[in-house]
C-alpha atoms as a PDB file:
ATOM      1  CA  UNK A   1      -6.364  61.906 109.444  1.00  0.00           C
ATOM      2  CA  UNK A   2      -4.458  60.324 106.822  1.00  0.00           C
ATOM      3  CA  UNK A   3      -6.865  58.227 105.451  1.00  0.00           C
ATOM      4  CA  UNK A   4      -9.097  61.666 105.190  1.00  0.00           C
ATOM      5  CA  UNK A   5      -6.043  63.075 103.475  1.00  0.00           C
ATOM      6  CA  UNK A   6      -6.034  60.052 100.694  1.00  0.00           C
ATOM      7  CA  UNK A   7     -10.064  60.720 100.139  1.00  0.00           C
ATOM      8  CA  UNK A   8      -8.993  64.738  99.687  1.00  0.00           C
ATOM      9  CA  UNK A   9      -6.647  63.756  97.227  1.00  0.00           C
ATOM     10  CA  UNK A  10      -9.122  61.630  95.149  1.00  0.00           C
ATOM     11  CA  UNK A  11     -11.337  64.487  95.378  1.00  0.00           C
ATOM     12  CA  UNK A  12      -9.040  66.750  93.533  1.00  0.00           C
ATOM     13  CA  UNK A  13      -7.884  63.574  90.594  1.00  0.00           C
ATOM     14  CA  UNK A  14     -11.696  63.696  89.908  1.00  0.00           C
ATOM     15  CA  UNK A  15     -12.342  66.878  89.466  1.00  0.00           C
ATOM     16  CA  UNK A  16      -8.862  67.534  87.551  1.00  0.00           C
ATOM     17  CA  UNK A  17      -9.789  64.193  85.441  1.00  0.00           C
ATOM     18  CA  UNK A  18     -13.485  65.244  84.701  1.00  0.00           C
ATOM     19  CA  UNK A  19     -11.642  68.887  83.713  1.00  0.00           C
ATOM     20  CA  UNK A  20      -9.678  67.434  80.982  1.00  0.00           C
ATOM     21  CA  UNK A  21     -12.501  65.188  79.720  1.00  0.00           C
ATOM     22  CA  UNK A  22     -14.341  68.791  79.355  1.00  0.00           C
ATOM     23  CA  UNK A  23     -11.588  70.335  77.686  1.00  0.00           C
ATOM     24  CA  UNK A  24     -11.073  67.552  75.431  1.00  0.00           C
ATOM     25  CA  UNK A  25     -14.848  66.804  74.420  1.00  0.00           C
ATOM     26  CA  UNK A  26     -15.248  70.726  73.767  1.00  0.00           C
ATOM     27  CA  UNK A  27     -12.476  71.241  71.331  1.00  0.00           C
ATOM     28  CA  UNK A  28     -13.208  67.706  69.665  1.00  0.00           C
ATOM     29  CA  UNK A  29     -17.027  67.505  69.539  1.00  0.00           C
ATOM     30  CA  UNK A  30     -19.437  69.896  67.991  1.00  0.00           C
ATOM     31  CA  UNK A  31     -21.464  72.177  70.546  1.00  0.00           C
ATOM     32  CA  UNK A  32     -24.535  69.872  70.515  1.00  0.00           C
ATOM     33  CA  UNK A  33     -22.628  66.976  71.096  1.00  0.00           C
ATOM     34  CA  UNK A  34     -20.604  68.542  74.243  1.00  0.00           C
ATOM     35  CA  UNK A  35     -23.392  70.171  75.768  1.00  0.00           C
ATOM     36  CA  UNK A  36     -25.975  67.225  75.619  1.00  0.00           C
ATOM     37  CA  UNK A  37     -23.410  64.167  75.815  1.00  0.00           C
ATOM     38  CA  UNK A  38     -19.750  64.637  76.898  1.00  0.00           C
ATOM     39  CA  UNK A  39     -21.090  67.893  79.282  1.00  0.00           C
ATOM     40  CA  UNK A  40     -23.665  65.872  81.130  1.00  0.00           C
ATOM     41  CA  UNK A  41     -21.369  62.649  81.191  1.00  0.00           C
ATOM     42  CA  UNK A  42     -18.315  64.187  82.605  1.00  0.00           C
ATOM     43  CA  UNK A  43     -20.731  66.106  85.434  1.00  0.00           C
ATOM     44  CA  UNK A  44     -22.782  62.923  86.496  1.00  0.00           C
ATOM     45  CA  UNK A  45     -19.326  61.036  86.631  1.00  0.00           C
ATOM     46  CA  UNK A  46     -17.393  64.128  88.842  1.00  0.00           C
ATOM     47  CA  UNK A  47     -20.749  64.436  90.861  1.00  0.00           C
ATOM     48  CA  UNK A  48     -21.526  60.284  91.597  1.00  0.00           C
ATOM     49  CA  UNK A  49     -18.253  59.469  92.355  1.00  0.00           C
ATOM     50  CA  UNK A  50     -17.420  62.196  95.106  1.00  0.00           C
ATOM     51  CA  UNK A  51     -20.529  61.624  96.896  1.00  0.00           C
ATOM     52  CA  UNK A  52     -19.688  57.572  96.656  1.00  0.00           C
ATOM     53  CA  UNK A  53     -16.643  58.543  98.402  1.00  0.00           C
ATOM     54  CA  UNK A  54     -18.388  61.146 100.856  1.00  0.00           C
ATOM     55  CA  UNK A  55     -20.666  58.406 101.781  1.00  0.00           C
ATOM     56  CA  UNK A  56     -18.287  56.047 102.995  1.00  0.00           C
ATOM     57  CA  UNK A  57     -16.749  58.474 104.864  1.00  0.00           C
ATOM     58  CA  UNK A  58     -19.947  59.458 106.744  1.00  0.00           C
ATOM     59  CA  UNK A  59     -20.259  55.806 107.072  1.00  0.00           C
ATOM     60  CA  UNK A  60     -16.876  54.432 108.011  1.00  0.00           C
ATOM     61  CA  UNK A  61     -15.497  57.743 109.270  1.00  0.00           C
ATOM     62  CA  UNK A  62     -17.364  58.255 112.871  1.00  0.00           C
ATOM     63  CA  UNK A  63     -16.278  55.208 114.416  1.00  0.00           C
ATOM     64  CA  UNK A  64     -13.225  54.655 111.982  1.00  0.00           C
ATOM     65  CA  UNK A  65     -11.374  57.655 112.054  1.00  0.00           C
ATOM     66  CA  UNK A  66     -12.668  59.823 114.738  1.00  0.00           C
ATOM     67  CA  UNK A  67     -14.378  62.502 112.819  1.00  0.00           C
ATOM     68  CA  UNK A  68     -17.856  63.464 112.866  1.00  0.00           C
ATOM     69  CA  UNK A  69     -20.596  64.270 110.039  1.00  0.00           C
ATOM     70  CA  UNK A  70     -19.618  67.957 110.396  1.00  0.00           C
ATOM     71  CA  UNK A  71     -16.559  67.245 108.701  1.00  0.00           C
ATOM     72  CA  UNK A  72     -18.533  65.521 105.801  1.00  0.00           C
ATOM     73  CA  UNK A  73     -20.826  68.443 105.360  1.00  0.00           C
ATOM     74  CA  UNK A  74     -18.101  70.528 105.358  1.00  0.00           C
ATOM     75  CA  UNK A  75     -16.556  68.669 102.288  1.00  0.00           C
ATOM     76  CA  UNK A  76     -20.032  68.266 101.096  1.00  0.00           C
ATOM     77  CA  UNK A  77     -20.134  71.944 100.935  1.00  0.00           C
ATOM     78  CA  UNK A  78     -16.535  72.863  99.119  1.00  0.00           C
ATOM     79  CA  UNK A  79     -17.079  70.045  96.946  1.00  0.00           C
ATOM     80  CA  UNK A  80     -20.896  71.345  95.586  1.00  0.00           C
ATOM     81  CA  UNK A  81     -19.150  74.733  94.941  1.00  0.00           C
ATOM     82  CA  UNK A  82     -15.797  73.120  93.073  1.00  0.00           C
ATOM     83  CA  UNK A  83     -19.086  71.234  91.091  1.00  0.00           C
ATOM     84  CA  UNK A  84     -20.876  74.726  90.555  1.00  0.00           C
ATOM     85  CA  UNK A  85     -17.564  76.636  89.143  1.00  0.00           C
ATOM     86  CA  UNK A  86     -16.417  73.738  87.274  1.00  0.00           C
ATOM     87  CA  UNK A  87     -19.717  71.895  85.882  1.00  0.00           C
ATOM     88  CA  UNK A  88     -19.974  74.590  82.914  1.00  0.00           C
ATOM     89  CA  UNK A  89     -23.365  74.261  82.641  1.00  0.00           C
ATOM     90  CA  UNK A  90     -24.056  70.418  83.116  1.00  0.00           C
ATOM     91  CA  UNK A  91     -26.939  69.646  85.574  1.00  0.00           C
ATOM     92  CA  UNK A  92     -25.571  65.970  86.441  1.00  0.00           C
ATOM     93  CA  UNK A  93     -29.632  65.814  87.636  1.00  0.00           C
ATOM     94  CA  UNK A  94     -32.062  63.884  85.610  1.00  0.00           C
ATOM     95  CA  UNK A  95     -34.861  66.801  87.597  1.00  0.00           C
ATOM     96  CA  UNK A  96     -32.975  69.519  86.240  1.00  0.00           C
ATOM     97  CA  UNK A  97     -32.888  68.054  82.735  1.00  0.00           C
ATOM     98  CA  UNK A  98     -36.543  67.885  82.691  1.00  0.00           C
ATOM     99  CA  UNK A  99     -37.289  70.928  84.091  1.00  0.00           C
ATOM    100  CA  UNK A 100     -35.886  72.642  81.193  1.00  0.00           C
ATOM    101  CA  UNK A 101     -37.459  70.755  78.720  1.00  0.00           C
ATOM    102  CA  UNK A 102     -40.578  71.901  80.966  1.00  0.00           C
ATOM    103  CA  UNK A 103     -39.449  75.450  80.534  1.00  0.00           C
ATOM    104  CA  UNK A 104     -39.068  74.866  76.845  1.00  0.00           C
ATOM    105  CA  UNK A 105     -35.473  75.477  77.140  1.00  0.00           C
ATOM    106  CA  UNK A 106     -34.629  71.948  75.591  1.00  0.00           C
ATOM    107  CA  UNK A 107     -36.339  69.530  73.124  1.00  0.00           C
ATOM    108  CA  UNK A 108     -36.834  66.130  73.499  1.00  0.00           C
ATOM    109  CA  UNK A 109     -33.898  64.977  71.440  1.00  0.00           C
ATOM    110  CA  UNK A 110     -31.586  66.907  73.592  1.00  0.00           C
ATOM    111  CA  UNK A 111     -33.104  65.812  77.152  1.00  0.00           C
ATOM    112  CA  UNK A 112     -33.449  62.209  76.278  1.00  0.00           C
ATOM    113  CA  UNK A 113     -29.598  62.433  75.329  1.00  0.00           C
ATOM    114  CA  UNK A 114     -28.775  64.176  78.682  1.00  0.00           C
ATOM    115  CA  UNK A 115     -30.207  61.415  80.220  1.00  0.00           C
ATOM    116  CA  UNK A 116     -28.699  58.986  78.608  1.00  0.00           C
ATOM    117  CA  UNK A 117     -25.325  60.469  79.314  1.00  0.00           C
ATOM    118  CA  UNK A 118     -25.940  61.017  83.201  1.00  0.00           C
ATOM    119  CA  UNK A 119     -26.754  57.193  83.242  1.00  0.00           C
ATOM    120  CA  UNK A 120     -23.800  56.090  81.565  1.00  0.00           C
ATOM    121  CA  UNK A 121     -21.706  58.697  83.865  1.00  0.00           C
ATOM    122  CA  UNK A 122     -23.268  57.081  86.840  1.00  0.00           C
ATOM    123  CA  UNK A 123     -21.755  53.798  85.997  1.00  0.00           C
ATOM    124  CA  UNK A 124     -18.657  55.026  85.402  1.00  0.00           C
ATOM    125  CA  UNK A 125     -18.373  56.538  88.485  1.00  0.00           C
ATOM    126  CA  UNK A 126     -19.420  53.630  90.380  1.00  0.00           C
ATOM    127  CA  UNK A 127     -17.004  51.150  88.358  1.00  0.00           C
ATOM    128  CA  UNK A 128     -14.474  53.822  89.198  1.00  0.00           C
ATOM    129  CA  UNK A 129     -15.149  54.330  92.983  1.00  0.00           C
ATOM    130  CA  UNK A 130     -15.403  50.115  93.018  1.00  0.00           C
ATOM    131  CA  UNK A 131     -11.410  50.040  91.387  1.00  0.00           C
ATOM    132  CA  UNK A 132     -10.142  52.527  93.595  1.00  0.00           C
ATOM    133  CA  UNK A 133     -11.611  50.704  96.960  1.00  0.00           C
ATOM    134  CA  UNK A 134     -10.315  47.682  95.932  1.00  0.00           C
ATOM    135  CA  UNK A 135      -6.698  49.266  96.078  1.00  0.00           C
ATOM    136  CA  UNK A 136      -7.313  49.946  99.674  1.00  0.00           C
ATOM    137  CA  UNK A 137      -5.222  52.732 100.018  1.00  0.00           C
ATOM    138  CA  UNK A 138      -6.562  53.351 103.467  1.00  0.00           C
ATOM    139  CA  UNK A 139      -7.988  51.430 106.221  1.00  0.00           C
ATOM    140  CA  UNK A 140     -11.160  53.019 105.625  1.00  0.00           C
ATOM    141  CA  UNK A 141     -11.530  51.255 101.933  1.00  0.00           C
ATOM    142  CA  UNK A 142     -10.343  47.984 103.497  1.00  0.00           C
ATOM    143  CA  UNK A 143     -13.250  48.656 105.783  1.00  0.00           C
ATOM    144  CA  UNK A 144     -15.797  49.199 102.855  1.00  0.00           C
ATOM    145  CA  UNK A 145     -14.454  46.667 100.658  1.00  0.00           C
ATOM    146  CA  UNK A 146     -15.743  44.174 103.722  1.00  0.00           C
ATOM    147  CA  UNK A 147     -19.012  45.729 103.736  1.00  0.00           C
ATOM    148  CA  UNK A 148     -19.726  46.921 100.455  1.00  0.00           C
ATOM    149  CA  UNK A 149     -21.784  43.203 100.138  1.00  0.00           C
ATOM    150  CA  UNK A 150     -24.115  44.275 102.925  1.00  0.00           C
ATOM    151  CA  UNK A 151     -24.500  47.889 102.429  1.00  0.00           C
ATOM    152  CA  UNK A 152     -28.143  48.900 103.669  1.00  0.00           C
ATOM    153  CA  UNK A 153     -30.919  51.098 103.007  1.00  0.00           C
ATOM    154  CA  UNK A 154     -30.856  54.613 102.846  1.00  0.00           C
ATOM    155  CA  UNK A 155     -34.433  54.637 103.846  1.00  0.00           C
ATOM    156  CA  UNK A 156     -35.002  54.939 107.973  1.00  0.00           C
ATOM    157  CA  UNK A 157     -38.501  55.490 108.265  1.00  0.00           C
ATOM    158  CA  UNK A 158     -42.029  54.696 106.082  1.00  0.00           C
ATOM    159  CA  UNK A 159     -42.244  54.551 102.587  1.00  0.00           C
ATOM    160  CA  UNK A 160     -44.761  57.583 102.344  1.00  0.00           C
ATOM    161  CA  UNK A 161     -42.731  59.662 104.959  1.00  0.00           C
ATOM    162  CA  UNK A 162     -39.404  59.227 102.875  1.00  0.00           C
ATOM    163  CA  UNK A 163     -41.042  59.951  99.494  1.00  0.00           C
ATOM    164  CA  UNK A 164     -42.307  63.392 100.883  1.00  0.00           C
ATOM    165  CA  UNK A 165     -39.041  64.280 102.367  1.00  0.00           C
ATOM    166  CA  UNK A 166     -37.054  63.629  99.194  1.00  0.00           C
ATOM    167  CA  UNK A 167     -39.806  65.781  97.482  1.00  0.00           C
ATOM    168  CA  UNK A 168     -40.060  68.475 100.028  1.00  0.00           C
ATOM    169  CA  UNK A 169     -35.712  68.847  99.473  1.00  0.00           C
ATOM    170  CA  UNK A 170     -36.484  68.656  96.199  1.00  0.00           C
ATOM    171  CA  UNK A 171     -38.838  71.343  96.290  1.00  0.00           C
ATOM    172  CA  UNK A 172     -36.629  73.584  98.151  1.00  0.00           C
ATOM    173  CA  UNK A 173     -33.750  72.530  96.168  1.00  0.00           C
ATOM    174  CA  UNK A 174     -35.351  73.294  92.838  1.00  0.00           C
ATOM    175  CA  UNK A 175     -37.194  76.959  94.122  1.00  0.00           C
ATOM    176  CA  UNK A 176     -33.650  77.982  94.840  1.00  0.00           C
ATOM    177  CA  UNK A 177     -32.500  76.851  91.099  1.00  0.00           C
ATOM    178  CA  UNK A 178     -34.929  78.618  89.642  1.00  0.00           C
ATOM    179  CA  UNK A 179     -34.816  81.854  91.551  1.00  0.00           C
ATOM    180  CA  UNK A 180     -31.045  82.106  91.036  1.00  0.00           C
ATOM    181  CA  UNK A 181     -30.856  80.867  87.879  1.00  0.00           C
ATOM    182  CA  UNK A 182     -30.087  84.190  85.995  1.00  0.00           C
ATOM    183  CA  UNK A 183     -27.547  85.563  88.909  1.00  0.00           C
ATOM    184  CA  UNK A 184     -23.964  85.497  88.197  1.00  0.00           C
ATOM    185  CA  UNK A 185     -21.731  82.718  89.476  1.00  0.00           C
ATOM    186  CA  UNK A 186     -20.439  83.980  92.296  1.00  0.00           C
ATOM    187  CA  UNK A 187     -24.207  84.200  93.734  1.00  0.00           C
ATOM    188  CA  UNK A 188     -25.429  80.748  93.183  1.00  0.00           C
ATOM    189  CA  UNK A 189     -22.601  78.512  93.479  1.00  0.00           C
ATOM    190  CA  UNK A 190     -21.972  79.279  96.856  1.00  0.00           C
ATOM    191  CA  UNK A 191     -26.454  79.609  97.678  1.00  0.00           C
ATOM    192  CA  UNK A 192     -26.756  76.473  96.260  1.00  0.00           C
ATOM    193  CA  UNK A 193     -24.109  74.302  97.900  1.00  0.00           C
ATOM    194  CA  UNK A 194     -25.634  75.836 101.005  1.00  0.00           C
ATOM    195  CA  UNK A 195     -28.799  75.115 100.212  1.00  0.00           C
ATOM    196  CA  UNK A 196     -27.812  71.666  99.514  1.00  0.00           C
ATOM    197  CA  UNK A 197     -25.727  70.781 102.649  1.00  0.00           C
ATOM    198  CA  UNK A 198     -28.386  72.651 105.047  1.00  0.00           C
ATOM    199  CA  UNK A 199     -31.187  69.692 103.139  1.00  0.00           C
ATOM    200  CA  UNK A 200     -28.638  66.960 103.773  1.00  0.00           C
ATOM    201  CA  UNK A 201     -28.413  68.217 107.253  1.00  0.00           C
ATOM    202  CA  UNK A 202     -31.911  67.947 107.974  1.00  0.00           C
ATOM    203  CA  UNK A 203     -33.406  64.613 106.055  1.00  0.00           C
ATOM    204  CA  UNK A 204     -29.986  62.718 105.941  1.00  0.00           C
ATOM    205  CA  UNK A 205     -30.812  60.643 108.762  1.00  0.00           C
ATOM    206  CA  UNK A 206     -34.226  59.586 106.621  1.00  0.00           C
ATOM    207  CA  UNK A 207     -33.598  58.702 102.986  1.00  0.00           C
ATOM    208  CA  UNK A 208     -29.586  59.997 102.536  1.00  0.00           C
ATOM    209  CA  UNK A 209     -31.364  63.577 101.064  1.00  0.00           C
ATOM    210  CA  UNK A 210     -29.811  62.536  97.620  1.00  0.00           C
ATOM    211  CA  UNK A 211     -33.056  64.570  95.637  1.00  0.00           C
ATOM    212  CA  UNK A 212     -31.141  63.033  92.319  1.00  0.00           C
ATOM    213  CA  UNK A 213     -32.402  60.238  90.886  1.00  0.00           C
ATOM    214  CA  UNK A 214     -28.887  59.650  89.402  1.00  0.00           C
ATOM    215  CA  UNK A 215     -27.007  60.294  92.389  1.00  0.00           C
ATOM    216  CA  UNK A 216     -29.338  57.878  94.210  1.00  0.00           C
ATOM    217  CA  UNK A 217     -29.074  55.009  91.943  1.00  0.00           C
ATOM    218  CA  UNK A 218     -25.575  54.750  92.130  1.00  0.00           C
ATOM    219  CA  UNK A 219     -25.536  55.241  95.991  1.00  0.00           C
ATOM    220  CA  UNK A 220     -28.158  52.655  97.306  1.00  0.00           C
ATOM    221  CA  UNK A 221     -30.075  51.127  94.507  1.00  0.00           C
ATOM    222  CA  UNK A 222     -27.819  48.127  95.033  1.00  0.00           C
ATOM    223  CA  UNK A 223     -28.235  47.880  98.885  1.00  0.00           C
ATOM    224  CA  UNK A 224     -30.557  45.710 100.606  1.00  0.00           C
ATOM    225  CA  UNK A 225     -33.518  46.276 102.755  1.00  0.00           C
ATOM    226  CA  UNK A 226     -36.038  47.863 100.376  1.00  0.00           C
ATOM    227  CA  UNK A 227     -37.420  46.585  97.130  1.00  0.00           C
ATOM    228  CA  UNK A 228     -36.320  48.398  93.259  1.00  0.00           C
ATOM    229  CA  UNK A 229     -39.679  49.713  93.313  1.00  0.00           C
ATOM    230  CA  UNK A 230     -39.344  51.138  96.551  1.00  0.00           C
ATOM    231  CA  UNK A 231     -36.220  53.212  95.689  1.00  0.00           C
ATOM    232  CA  UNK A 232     -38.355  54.280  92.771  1.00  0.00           C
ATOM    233  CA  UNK A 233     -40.898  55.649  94.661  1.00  0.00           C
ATOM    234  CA  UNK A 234     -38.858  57.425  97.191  1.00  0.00           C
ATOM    235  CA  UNK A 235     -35.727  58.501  94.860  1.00  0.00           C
ATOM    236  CA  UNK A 236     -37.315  59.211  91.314  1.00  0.00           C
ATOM    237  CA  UNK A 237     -40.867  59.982  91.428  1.00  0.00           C
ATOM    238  CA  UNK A 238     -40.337  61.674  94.921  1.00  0.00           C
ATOM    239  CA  UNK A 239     -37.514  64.050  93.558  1.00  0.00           C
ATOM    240  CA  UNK A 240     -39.922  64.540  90.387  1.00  0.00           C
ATOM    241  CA  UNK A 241     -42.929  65.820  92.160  1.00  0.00           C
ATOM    242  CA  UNK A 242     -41.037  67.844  93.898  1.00  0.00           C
ATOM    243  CA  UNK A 243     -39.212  69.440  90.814  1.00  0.00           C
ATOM    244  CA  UNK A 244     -42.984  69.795  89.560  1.00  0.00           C
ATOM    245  CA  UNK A 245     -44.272  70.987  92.642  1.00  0.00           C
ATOM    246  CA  UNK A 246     -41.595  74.360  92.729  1.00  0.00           C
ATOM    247  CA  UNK A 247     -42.098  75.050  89.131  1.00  0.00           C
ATOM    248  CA  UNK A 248     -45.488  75.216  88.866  1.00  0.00           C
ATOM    249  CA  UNK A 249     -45.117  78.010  92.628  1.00  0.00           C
ATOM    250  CA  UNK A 250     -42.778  80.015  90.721  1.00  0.00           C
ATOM    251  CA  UNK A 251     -44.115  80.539  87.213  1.00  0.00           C
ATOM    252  CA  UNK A 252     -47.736  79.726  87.839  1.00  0.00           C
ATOM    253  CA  UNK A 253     -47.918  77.447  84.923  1.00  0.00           C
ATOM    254  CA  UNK A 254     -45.690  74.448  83.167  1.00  0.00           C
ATOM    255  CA  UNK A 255     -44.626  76.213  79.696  1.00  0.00           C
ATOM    256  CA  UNK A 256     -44.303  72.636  77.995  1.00  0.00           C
ATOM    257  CA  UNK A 257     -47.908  71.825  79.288  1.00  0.00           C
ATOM    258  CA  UNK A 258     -49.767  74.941  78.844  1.00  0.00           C
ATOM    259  CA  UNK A 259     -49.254  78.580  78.713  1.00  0.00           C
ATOM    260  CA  UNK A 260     -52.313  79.787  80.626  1.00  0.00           C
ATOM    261  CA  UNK A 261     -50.567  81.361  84.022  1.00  0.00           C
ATOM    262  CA  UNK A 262     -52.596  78.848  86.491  1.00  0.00           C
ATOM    263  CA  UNK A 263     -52.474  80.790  89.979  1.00  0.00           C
ATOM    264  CA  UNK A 264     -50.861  84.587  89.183  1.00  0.00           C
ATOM    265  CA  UNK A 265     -52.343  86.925  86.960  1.00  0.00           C
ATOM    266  CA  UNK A 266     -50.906  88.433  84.473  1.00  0.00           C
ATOM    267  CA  UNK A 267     -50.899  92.250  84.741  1.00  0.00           C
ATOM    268  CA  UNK A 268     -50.437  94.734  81.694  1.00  0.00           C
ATOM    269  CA  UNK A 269     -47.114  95.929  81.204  1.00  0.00           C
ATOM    270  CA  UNK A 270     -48.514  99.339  79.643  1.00  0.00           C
ATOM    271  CA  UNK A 271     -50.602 101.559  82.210  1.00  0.00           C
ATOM    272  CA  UNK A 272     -53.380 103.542  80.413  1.00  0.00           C
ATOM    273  CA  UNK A 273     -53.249 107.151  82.172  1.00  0.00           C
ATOM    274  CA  UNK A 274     -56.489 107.855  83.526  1.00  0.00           C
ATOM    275  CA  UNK A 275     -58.624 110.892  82.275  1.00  0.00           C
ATOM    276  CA  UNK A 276     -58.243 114.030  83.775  1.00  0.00           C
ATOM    277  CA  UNK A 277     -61.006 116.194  83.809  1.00  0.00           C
ATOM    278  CA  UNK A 278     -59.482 120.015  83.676  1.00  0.00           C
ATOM    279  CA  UNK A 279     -60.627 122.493  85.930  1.00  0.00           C
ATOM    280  CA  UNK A 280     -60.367 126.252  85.688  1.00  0.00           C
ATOM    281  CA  UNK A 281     -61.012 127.860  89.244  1.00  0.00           C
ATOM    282  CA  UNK A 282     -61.663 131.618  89.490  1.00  0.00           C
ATOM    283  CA  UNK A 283     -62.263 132.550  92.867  1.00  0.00           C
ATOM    284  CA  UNK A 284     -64.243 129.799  94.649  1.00  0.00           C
ATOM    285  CA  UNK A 285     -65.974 129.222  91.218  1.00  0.00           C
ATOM    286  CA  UNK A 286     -65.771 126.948  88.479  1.00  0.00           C
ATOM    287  CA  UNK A 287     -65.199 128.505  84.756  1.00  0.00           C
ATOM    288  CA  UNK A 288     -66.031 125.419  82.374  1.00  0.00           C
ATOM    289  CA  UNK A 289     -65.858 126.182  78.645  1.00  0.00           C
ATOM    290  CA  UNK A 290     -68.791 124.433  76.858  1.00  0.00           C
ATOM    291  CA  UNK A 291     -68.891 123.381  73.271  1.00  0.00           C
ATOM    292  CA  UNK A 292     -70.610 126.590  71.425  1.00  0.00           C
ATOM    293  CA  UNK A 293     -70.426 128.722  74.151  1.00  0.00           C
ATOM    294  CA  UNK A 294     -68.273 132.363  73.246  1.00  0.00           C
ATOM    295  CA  UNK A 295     -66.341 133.662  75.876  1.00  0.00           C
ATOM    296  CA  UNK A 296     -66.736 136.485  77.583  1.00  0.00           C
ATOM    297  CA  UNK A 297     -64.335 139.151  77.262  1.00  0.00           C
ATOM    298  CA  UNK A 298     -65.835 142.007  78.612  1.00  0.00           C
ATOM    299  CA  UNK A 299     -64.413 142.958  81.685  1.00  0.00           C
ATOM    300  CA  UNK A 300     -66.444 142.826  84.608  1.00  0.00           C
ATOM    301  CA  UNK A 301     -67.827 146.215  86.336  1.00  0.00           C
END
């Protein structure tokens, strides 16, 4: 339990030293600057180092300290909503990124520098992470410092097979985004760090569910087992079809690409009232005026 205590701890210097870096960069750099650079950096550096130390704890932990993967999902899941609250708009996800410039929400200037700066956040967190294992504050770091050399594969079944389940989470993953994108905070912090631990659940024990090509490089691009083009495959262009996939189900059409609405139609916002035909009954007779026609006032006898 102590050593889980130590990893808790680290979880809250990250997030406190990633919360200053925001602070800083906001007040210091113009708004373009902090919401395409120091944003995005601070996000993908607070997002790839938790999850380097969540993996060795679902790694190490089971036979090391007792606990189960229940406990890591349960972190996984308060740490995704600390991320949602405290992110301030960062995406730390190279998908995400591009689906706005998709949406038309972002140029090309701005995503190609929010890519840039998730990169360079990845290897910060992973130089990071590397430091504070080699301190070996628990026994748990001692453990991965032996291992780190011949970490493995996060892929456990066919190349095909783990491509589709890192695009079917990120399918689901991205749906969800975009459905609660314009609900308040409180909605879809908590629905999306649900989302996300219920997907890591279910294809963990296949590719790691990481559905971020950042997150993924920085977890097990440098293991053995499976070639670079391999992790491509499964980690970035699975993830992307996937991100594709849900945005073209939910708006019909990719804005970016083309603006004709491929599978809904588009239906009129204005309803033209229908003509009504007006009908004077007397008795079980019709009266209709006709053009030219006087009326009758006589009375009747």
């Amino acid at each position: 339990m102590a050593g889980l205590n130590v990893s808790v701890a680290f979880f809250f210097l990250v997030v406190g030293v990633c919360q200053t870096l925001r602070w800083l960069s906001k007040r210091l750099l113009s708004p373009g600057a902090y919401g395409c650079l120091a944003r995005e950096l601070a996000g993908s550096l607070q997002l790839c180092t938790s999850c380097l130390e969540l993996r060795m704890l679902l790694e190490i932990g089971l036979w090391g300290g007792g606990f189960g993967p229940d406990v890591v999902l349960t972190l996984l899941f308060l740490l995704f909503m600390v991320h949602g609250a405290s992110f301030d708009g960062a995406s730390a996800n190279p998908t995400i990124s591009l689906q706005e410039f998709l949406l038309l929400e972002s140029n090309l200037a701005a995503t190609a520098a929010k890519l840039l700066a998730q990169g360079v956040g990845m290897g910060m967190a992973w130089a990071v992470t590397k430091l504070y294992w080699s301190w070996e504050l628990t026994h748990f770091h001692l453990i991965q410092n032996l291992i780190a050399s011949e970490c493995s594969s996060s892929i456990h079944t066919s190349l095909y097979h783990a491509a589709f389940v890192e695009g079917t989470c990120s399918f689901f993953f991205h749906l969800v985004l975009l459905k609660l994108r314009q609900s308040h905070l409180m909605y879809w912090v908590p629905a999306l760090a649900a989302t996300v631990t219920f997907l890591t659940y279910t294809a963990g024990p296949f590719t790691g569910a990481f559905f971020n090509p950042t997150l993924a490089a920085a977890t097990t691009f440098h293991c053995s087992g499976s070639s670079f083009w391999d992790y491509v495959q499964v980690y970035w262009l699975g993830p992307l079809a996937g991100m594709l996939t849900a945005l073209l189900l939910y708006q019909g059409n990719i804005p970016r690409l083309f603006q004709k609405n491929l599978l809904y139609s588009q239906k009129s916002k204005y309803k033209i009232p229908k003509a009504r035909v007006a009908v004077q009954v007397e008795g079980d007779e019709p009266w209709r005026k006709r053009k030219g026609e006087k009326s009758n006032s006589e009375p009747r006898a």
